[in-house]
N, C-alpha and C. Protein backbone atom coordinates (compact mmCIF):
# COMPACT_ATOMS: atom_id res chain seq x y z
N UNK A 1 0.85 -1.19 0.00
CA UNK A 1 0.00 0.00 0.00
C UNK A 1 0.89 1.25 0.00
N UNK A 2 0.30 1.93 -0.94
CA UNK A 2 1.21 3.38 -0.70
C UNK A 2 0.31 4.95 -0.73
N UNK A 3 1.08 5.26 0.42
CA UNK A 3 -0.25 6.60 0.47
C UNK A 3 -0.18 7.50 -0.65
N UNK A 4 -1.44 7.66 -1.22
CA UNK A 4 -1.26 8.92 -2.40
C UNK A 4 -1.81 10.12 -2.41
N UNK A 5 -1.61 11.25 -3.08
CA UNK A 5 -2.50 12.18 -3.53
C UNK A 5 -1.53 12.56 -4.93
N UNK A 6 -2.13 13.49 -5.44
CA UNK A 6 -2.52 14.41 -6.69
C UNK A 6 -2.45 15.52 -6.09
N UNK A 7 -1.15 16.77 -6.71
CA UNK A 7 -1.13 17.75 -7.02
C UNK A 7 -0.33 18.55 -7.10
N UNK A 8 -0.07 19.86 -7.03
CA UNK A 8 0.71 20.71 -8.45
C UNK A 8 1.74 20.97 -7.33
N UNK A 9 3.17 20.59 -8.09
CA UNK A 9 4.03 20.71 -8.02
C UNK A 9 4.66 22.75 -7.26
N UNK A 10 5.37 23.13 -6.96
CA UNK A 10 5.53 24.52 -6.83
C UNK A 10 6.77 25.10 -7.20
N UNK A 11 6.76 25.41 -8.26
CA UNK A 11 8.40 25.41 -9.02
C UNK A 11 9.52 26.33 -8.13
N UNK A 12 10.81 25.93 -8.02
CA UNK A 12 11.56 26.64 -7.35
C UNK A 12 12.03 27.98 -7.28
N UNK A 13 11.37 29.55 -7.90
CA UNK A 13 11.46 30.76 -7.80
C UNK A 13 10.51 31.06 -6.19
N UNK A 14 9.21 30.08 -6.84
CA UNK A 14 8.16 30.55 -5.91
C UNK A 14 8.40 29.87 -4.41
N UNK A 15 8.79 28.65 -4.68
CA UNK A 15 9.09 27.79 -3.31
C UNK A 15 10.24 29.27 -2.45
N UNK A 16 11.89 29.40 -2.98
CA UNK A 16 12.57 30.45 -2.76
C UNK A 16 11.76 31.75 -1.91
N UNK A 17 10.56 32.13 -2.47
CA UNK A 17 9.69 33.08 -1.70
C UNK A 17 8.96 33.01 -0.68
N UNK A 18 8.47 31.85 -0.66
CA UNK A 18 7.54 31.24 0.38
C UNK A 18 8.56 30.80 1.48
N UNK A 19 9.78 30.38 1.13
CA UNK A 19 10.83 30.09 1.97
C UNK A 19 11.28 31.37 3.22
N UNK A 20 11.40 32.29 2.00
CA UNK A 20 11.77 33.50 2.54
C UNK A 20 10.70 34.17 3.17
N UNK A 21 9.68 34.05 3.31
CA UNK A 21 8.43 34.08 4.17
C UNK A 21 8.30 33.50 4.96
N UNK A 22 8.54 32.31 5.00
CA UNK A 22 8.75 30.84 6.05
C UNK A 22 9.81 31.80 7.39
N UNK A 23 10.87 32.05 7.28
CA UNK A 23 12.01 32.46 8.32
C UNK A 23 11.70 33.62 8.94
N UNK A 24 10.38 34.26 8.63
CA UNK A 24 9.96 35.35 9.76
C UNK A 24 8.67 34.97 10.64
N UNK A 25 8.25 33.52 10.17
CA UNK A 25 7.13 32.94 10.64
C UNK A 25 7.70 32.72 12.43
N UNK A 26 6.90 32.71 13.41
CA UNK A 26 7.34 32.19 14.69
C UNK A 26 6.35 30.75 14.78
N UNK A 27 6.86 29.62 14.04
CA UNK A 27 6.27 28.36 14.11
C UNK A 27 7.30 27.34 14.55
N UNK A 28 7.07 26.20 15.27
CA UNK A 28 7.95 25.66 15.49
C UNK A 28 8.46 24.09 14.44
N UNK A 29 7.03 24.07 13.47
CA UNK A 29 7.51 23.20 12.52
C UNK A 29 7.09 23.63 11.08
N UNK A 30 8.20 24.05 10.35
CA UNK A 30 7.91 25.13 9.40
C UNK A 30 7.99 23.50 7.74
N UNK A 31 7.80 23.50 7.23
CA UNK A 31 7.59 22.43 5.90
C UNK A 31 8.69 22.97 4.72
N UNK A 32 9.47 21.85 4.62
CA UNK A 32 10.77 22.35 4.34
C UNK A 32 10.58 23.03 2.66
N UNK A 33 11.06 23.68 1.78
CA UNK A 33 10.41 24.16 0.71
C UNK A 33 10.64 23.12 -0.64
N UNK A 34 11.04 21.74 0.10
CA UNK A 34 11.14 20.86 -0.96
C UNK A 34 9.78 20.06 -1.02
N UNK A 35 8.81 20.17 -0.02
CA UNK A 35 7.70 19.65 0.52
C UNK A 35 6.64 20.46 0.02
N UNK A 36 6.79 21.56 -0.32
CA UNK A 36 6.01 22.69 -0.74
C UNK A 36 4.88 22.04 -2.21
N UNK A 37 3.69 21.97 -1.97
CA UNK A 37 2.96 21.38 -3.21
C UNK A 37 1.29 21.86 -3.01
N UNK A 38 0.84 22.16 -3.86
CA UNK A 38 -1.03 22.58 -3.45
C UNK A 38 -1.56 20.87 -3.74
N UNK A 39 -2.25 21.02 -3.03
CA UNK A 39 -2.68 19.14 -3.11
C UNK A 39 -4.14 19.32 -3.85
N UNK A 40 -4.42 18.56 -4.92
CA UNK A 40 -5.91 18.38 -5.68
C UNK A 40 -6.85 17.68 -4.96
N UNK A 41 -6.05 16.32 -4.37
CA UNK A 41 -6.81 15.12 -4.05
C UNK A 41 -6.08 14.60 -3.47
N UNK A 42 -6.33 14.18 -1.78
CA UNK A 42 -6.06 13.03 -1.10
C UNK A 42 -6.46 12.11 -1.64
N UNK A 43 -5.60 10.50 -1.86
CA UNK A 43 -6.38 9.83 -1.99
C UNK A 43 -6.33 8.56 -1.08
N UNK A 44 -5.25 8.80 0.19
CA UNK A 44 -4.74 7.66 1.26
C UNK A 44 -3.88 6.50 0.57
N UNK A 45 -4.12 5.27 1.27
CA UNK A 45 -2.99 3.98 0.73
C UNK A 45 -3.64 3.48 -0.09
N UNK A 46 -2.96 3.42 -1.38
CA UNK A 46 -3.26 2.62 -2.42
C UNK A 46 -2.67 1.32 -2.87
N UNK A 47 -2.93 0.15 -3.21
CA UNK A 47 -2.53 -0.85 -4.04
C UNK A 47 -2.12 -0.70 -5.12
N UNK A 48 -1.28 -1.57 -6.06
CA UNK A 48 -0.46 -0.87 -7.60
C UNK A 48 -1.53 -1.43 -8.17
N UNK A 49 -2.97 -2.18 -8.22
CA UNK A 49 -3.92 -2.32 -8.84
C UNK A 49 -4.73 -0.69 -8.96
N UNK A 50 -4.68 -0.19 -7.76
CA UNK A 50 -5.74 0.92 -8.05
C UNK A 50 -5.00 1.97 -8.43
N UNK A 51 -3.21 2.22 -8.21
CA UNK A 51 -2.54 3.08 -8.63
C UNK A 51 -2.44 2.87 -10.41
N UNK A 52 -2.24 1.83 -10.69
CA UNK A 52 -2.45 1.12 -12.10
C UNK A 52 -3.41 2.40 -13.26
N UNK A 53 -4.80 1.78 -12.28
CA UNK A 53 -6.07 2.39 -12.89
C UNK A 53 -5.91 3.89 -12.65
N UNK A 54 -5.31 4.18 -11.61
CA UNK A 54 -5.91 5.94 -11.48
C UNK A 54 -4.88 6.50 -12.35
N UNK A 55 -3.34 5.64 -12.48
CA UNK A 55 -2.67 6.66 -13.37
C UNK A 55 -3.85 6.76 -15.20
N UNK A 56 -4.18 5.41 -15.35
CA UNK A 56 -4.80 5.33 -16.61
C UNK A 56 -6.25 7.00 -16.51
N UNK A 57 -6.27 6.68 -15.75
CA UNK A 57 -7.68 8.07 -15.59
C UNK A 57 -7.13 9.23 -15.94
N UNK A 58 -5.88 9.26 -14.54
CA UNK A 58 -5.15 11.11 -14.59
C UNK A 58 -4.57 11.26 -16.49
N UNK A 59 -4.46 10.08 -16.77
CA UNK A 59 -3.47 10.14 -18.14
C UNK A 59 -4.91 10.54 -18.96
N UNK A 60 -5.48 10.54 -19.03
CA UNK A 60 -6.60 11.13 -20.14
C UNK A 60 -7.13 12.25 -19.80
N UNK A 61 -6.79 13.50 -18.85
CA UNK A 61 -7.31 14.51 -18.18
C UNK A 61 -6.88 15.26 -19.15
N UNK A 62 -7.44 16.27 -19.78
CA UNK A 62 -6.97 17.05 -20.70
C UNK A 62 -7.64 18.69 -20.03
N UNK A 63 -6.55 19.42 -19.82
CA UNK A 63 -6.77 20.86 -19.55
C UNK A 63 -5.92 21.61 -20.02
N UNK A 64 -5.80 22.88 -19.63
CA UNK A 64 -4.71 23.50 -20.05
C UNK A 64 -4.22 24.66 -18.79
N UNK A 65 -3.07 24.96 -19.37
CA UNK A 65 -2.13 25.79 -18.92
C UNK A 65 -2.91 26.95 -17.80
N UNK A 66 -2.02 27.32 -16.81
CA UNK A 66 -2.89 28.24 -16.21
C UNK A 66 -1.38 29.23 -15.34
N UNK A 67 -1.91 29.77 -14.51
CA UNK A 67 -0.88 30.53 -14.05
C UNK A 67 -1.80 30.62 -12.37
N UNK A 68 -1.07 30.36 -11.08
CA UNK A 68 -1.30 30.82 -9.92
C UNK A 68 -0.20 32.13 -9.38
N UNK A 69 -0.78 32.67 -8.21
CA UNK A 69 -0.63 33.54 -7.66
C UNK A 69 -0.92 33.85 -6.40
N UNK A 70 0.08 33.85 -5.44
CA UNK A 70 -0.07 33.55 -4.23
C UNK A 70 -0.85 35.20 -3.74
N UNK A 71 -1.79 34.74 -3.02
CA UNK A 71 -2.51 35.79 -2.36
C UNK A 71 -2.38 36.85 -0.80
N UNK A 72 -1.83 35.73 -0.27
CA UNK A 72 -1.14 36.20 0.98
C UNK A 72 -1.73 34.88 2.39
N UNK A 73 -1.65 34.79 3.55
CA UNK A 73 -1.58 33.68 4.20
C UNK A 73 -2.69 33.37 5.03
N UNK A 74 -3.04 32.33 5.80
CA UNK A 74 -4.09 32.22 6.69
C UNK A 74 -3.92 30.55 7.30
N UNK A 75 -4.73 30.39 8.15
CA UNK A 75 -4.72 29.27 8.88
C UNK A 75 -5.78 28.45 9.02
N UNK A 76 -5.78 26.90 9.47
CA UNK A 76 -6.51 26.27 9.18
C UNK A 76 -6.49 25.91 10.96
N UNK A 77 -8.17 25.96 11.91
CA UNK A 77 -7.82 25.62 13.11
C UNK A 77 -8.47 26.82 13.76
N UNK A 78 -9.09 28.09 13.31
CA UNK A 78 -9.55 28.82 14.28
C UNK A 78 -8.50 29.50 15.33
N UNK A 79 -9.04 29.42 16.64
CA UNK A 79 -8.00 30.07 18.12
C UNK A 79 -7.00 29.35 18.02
N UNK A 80 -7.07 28.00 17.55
CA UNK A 80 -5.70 27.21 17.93
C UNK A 80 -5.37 26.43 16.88
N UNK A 81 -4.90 27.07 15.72
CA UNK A 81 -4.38 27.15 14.49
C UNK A 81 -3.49 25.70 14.56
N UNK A 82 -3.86 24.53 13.61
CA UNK A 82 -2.68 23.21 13.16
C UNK A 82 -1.97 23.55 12.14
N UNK A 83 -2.56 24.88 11.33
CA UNK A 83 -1.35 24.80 10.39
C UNK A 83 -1.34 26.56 9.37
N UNK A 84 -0.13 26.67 9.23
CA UNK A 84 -0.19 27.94 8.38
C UNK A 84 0.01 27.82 6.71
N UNK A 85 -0.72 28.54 6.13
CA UNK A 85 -0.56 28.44 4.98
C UNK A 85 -0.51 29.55 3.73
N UNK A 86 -0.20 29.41 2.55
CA UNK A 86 -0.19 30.51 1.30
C UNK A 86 -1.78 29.79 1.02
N UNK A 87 -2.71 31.07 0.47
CA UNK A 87 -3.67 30.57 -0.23
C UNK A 87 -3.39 31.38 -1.79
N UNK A 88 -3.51 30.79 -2.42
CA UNK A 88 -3.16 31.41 -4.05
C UNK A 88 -4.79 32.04 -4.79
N UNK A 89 -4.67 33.33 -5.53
CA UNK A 89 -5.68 33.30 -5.94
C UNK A 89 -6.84 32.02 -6.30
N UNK A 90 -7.80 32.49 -6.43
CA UNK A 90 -8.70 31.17 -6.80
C UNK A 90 -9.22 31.64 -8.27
N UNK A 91 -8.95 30.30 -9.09
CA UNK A 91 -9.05 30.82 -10.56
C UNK A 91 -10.45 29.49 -11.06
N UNK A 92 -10.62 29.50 -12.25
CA UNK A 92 -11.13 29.07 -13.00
C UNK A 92 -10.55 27.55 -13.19
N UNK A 93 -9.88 28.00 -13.63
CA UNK A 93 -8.68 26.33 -14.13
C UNK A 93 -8.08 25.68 -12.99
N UNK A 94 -8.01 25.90 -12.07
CA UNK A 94 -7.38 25.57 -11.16
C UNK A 94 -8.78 24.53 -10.67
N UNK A 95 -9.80 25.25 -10.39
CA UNK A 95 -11.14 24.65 -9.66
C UNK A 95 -11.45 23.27 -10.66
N UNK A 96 -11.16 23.89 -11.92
CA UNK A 96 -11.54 22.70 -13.22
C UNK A 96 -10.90 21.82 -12.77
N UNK A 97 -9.59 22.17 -13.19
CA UNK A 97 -8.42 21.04 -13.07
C UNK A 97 -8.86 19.94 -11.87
N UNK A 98 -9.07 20.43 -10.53
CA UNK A 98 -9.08 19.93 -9.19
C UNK A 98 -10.50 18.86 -9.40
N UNK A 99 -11.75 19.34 -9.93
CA UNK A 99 -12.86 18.63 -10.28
C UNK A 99 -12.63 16.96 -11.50
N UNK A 100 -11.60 17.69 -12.24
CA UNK A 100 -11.35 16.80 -13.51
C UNK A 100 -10.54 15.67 -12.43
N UNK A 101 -9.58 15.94 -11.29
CA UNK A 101 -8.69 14.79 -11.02
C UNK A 101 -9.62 14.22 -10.17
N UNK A 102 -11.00 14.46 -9.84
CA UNK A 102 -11.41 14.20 -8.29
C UNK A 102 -12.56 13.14 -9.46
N UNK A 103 -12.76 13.91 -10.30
CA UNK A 103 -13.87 12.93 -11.37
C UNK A 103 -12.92 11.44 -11.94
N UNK A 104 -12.13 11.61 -11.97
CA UNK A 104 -10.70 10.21 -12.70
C UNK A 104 -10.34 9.59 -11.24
N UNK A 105 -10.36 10.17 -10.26
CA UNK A 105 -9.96 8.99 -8.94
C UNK A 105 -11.67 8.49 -8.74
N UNK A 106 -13.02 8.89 -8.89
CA UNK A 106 -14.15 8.20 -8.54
C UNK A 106 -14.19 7.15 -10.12
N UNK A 107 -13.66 7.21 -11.32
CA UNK A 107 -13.43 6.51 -12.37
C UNK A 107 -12.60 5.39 -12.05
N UNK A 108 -11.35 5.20 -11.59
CA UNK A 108 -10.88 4.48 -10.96
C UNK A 108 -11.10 4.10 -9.80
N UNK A 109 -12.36 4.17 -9.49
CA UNK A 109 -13.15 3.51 -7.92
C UNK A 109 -12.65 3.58 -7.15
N UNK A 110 -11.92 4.62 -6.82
CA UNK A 110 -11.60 5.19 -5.49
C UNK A 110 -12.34 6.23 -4.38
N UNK A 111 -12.00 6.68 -3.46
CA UNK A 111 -13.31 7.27 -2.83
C UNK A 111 -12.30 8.69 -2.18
N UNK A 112 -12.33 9.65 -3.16
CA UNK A 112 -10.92 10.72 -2.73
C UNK A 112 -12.03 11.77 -1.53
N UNK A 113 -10.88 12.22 -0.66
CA UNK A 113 -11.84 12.82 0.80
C UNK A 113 -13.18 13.91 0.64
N UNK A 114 -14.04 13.57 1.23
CA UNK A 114 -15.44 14.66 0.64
C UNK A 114 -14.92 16.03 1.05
N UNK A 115 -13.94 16.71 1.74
CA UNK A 115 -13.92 18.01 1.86
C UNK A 115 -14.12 19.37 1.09
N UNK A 116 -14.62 20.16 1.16
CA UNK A 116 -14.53 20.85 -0.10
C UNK A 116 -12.91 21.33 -0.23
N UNK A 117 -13.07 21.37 -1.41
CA UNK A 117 -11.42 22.05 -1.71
C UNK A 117 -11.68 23.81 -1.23
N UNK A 118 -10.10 23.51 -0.91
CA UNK A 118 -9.48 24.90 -0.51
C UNK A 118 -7.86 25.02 -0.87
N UNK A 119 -7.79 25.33 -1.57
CA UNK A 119 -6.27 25.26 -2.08
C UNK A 119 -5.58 25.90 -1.23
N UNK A 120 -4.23 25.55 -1.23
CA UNK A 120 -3.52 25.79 -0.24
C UNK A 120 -1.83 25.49 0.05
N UNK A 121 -0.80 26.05 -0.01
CA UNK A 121 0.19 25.88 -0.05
C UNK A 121 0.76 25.67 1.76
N UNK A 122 0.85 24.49 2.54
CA UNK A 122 0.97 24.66 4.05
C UNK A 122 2.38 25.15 3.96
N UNK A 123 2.76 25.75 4.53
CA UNK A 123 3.78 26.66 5.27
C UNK A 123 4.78 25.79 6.80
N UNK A 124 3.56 26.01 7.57
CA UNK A 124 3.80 25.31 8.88
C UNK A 124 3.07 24.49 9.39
N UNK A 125 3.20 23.33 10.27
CA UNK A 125 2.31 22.81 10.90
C UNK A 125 2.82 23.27 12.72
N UNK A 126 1.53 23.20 13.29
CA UNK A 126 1.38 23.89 14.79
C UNK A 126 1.21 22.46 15.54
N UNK A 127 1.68 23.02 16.68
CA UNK A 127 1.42 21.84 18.08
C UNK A 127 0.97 22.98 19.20
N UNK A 128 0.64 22.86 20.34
CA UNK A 128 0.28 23.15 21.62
C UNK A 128 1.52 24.11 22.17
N UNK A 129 2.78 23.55 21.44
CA UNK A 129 3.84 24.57 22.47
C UNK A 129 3.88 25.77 21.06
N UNK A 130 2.88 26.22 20.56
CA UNK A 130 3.39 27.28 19.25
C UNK A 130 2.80 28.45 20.14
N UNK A 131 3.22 29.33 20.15
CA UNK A 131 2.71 31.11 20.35
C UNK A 131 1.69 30.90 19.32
N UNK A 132 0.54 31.07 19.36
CA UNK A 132 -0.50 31.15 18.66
C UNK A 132 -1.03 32.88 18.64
N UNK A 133 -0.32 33.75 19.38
CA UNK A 133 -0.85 35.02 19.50
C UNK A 133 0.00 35.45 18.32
N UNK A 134 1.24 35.18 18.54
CA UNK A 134 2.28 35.55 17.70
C UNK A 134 1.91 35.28 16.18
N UNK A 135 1.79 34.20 16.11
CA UNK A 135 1.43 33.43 14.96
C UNK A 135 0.12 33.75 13.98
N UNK A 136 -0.93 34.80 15.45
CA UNK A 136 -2.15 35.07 14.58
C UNK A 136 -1.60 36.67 14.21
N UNK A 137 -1.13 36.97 14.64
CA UNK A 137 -0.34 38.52 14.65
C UNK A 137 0.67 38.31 13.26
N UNK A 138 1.36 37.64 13.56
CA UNK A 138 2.09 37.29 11.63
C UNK A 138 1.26 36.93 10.77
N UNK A 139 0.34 36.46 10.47
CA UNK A 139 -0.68 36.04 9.76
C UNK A 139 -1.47 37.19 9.51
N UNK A 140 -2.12 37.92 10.65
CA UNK A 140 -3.18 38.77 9.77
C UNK A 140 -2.47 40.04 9.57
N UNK A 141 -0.83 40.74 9.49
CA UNK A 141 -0.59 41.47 8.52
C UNK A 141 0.33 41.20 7.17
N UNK A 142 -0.10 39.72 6.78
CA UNK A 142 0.30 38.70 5.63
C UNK A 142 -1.24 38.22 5.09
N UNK A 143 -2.22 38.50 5.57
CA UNK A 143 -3.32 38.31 5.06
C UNK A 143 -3.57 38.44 3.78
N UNK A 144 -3.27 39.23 3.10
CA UNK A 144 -3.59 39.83 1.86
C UNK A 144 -1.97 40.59 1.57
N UNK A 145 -1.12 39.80 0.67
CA UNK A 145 0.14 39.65 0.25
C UNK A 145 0.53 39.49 -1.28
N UNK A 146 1.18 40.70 -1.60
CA UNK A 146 1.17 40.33 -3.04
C UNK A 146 2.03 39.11 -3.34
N UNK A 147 1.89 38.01 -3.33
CA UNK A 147 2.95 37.02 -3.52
C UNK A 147 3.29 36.27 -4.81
N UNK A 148 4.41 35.34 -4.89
CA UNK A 148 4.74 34.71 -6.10
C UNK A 148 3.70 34.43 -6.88
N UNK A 149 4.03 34.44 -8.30
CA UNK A 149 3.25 34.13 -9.30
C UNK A 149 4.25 33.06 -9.89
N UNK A 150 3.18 32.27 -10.55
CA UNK A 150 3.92 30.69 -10.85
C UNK A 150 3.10 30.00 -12.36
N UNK A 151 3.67 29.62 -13.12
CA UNK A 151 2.80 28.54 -14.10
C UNK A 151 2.89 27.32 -14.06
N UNK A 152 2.00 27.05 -14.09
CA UNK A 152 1.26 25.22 -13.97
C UNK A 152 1.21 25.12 -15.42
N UNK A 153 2.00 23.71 -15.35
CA UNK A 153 2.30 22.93 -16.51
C UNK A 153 2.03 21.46 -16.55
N UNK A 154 1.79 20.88 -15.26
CA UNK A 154 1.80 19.60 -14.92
C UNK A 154 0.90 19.81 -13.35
N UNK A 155 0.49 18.44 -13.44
CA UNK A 155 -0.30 18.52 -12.14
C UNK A 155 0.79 16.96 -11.86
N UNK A 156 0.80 15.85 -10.51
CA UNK A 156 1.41 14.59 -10.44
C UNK A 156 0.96 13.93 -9.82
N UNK A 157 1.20 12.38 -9.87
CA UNK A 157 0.62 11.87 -8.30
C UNK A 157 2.09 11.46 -7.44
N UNK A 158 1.53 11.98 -6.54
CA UNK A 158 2.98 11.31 -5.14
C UNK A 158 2.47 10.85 -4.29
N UNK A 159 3.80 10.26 -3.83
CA UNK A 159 3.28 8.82 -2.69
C UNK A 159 4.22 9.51 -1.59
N UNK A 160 3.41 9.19 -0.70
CA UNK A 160 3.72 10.16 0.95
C UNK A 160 4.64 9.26 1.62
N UNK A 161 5.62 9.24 2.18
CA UNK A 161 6.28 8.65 2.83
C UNK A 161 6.31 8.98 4.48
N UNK A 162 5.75 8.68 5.67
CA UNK A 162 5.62 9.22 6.82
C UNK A 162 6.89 9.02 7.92
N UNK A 163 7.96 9.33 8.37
CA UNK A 163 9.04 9.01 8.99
C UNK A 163 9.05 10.10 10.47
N UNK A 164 9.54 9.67 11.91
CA UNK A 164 9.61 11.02 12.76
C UNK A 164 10.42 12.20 12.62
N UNK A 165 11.68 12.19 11.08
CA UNK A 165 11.88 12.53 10.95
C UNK A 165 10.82 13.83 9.86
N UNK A 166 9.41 13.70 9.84
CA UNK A 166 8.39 14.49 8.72
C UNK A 166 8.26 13.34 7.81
N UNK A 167 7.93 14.14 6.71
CA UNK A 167 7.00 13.38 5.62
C UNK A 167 8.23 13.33 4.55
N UNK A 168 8.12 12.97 3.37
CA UNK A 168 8.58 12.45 2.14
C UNK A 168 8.06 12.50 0.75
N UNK A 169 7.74 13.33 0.19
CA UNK A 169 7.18 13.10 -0.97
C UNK A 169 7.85 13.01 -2.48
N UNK A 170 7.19 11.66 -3.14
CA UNK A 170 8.01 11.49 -4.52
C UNK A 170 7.33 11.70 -5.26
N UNK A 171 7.60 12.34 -6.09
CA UNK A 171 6.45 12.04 -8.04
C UNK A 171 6.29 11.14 -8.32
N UNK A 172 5.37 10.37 -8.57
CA UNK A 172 5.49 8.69 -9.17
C UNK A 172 4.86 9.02 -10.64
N UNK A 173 4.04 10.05 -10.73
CA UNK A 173 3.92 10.25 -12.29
C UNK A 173 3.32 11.68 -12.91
N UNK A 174 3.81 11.89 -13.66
CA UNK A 174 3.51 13.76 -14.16
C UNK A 174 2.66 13.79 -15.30
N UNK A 175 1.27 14.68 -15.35
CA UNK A 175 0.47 14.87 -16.25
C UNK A 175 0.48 16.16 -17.06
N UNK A 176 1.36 16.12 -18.09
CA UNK A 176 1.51 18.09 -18.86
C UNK A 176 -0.14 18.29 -18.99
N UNK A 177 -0.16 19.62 -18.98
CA UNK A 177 -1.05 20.32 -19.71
C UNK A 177 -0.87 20.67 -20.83
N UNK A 178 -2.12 21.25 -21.48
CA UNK A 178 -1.66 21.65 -22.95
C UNK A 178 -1.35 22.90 -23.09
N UNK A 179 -1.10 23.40 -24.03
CA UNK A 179 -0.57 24.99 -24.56
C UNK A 179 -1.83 25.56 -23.85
């Protein structure tokens, strides 16, 4: 079994920025900027039977090209925030795109998480010993941030690797977009 999801890669100008945003954050577990990815679709542990089928699905997704744009930051958690994050404008293609991979994992009979989407680039994840005053105080004058702009060319699926050392993530397969 291998845990999966689907989604867009964050090319290294923009990761570099978010990085450099990352080192004024007061969090105590910040997501290193090689980890940096907007996720389409959880889809948990998979078998190479159902990874098989879902690559056959993602491989017939046909969209195109788009461009994101980071908007500025916010948190997921209310008073006692689990995690900080970039939210990127919300576009058209992006929402498509996210519907088209979520329609190809229920094609390949999988059951990807009912949440509504919220795109999202995580930043940090929070525990109990984080300054949460601090943390809501960096956040809401990053609220609204002119941030990196980026083009999407590929969306992927990766397989999560969980260690106490954090997480792990590999590409196991890349879907271009078109012109």
């Amino acid at each position: 079994m291998i845990r999966s999801f689907v989604a867009l890669a964050i090319p290294d100008p923009a990761t570099d920025a978010l990085a450099d945003l990352q080192r004024h954050l007061p969090a105590p577990r910040l997501v290193p900027p090689e980890n940096m990815h907007l996720t389409l679709v959880f889809l948990g542990d998979l078998n190479d039977g159902q990874l098989d089928e879902l690559h056959m699905q993602l491989s017939a997704i046909r969209a195109k090209r788009f461009d994101l744009c980071v908007a500025g930051l916010d948190v997921f958690g209310g008073d006692r925030p689990r995690q900080v994050h970039a939210v990127p404008h919300r576009c058209e293609a992006l929402d498509m795109l996210q519907a088209a991979v979520t329609r190809a994992a229920r094609r390949a009979g999988l059951t990807p998480e009912r949440r509504r989407f919220r795109p999202h680039i995580t930043l940090a994840r929070l525990n109990l010993q984080a300054d949460f005053a601090a943390i809501g105080r960096f956040v809401a004058t990053r609220a609204v941030l002119p941030g990196p702009q980026f083009g999407v060319d590929a969306f992927h699926l990766y397989s999560s690797h969980l260690s106490p050392k954090g997480p792990r993530y590999d590409v196991m397969a890349s879907y271009p977009l078109s012109e």
